[in-house]
C-alpha atoms as a PDB file:
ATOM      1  CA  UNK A   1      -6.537  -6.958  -1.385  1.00  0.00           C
ATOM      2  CA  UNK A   2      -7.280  -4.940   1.815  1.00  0.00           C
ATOM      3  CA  UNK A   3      -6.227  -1.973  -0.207  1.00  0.00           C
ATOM      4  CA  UNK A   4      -8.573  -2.251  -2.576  1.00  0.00           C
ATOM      5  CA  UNK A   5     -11.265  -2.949  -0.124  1.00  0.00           C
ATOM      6  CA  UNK A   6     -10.855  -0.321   2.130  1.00  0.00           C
ATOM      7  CA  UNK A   7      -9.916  -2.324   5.031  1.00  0.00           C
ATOM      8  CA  UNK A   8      -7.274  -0.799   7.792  1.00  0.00           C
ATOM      9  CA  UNK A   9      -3.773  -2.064   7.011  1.00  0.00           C
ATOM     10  CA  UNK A  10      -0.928  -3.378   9.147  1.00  0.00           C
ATOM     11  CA  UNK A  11       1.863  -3.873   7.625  1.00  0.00           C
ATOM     12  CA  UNK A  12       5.611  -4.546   7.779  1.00  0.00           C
ATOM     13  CA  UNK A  13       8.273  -2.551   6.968  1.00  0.00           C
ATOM     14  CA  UNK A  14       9.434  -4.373   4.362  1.00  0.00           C
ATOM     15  CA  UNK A  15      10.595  -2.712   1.061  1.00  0.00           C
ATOM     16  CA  UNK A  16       7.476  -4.347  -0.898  1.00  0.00           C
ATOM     17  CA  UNK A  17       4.972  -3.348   1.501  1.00  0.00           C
ATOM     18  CA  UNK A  18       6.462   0.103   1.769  1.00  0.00           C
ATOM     19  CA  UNK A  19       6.117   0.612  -2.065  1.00  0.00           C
ATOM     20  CA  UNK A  20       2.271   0.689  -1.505  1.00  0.00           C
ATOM     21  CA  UNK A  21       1.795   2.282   2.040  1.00  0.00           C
ATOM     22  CA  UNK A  22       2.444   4.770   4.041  1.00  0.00           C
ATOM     23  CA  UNK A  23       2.665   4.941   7.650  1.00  0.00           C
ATOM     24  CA  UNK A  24       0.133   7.109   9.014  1.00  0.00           C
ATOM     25  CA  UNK A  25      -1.569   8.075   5.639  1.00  0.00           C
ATOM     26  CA  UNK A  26      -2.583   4.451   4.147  1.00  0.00           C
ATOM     27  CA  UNK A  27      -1.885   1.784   6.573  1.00  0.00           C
ATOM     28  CA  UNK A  28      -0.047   1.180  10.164  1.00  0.00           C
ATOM     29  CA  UNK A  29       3.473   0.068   9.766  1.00  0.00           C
ATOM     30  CA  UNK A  30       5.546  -1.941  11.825  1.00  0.00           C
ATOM     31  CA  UNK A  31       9.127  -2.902  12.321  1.00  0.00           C
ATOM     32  CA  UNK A  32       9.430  -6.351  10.662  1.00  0.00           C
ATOM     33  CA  UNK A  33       9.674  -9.095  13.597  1.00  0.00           C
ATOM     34  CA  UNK A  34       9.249  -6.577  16.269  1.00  0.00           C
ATOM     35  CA  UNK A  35       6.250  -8.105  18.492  1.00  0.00           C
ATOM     36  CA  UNK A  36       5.624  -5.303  20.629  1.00  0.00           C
ATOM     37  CA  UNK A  37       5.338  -2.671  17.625  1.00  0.00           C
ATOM     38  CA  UNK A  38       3.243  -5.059  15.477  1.00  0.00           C
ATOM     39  CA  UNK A  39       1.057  -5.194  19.117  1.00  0.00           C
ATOM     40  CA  UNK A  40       1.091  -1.363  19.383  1.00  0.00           C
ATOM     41  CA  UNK A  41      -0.309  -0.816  15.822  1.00  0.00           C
ATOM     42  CA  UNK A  42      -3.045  -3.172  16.498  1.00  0.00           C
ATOM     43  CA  UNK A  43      -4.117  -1.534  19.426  1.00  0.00           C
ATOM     44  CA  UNK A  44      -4.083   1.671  17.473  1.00  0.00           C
ATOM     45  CA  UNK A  45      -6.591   0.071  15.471  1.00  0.00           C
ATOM     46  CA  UNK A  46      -8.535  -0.833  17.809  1.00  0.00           C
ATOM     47  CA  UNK A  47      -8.257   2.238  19.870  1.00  0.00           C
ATOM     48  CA  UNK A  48      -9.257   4.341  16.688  1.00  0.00           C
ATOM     49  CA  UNK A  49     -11.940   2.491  14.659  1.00  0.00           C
ATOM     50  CA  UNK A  50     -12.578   6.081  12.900  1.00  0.00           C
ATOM     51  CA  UNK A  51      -8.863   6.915  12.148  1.00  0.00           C
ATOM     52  CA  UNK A  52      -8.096   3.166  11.290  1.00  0.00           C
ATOM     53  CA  UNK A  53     -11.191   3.270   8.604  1.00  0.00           C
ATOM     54  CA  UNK A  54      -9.783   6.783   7.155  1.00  0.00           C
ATOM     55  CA  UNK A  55      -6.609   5.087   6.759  1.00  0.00           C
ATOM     56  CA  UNK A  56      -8.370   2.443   4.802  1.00  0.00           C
ATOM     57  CA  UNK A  57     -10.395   5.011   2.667  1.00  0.00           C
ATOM     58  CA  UNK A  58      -7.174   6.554   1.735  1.00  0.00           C
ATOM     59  CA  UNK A  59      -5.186   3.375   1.055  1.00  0.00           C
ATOM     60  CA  UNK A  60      -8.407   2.863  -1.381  1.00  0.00           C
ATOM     61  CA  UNK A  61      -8.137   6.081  -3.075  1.00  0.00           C
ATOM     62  CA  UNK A  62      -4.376   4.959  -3.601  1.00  0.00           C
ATOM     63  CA  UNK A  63      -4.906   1.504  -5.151  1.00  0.00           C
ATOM     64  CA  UNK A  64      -7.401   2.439  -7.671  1.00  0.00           C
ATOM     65  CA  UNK A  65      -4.808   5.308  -8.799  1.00  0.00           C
ATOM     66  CA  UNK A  66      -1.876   3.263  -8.929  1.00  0.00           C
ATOM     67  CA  UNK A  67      -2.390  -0.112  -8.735  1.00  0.00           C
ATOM     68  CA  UNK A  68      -5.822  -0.635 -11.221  1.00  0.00           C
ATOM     69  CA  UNK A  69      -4.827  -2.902 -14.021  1.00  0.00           C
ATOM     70  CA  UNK A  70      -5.924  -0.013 -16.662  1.00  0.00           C
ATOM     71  CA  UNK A  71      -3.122   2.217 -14.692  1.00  0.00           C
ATOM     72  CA  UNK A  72      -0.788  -0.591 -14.520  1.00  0.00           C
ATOM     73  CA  UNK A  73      -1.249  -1.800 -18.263  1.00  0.00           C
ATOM     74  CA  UNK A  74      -0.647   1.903 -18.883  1.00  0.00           C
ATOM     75  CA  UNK A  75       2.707   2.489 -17.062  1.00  0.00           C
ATOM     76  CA  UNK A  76       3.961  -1.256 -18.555  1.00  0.00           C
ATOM     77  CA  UNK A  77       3.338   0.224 -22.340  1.00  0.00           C
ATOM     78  CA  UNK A  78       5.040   3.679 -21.467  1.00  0.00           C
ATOM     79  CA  UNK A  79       7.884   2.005 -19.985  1.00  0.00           C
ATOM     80  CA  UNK A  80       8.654  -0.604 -22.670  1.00  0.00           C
ATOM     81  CA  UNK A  81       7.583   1.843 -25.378  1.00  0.00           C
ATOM     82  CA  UNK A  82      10.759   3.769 -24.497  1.00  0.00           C
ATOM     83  CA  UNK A  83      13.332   1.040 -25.319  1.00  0.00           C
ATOM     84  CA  UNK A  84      13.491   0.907 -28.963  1.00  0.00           C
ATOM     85  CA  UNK A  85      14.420  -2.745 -30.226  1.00  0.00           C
ATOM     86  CA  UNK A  86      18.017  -3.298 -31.415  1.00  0.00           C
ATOM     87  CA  UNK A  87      18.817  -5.389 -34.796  1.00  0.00           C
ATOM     88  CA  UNK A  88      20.553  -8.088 -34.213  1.00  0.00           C
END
């Protein structure tokens, strides 16, 4: 949802989250249950309103390419479209 809003990301580095961000270019990432990184990134934000809100443009920019439902419908028909259905 933040994503798609624009909003500056943290987020862990779990394999999910790092299929949509990207450290530095779409969100803040930190190491999963590492307190003092998860602290670091949010002083980041806070340190850099201007570079957290680019981040946030970008991430954006990146959901509406990949993640739309159009663009997702899309990929789901390609995919399935090359398996051809065997007889039974």
């Amino acid at each position: 949802e933040a994503m798609m809003v624009g909003l500056p990301i943290i987020a862990s580095d779990i394999p999910m989250n790092l299929e949509a961000v990207e450290h530095g270019v779409s969100a803040f990432v930190n190491k999963v249950k590492n307190v003092s990184d998860l602290t670091e990134r949010m002083k980041q934000v806070q340190q850099d309103y201007h570079g957290s809100m680019m981040l946030g443009k970008n991430a954006r920019r990146i959901a509406l390419e990949s993640f739309d439902i159009k663009q997702v419908s899309k990929q789901y028909t390609e995919a399935l479209s090359r398996y051809k259905r065997k007889d039974i």
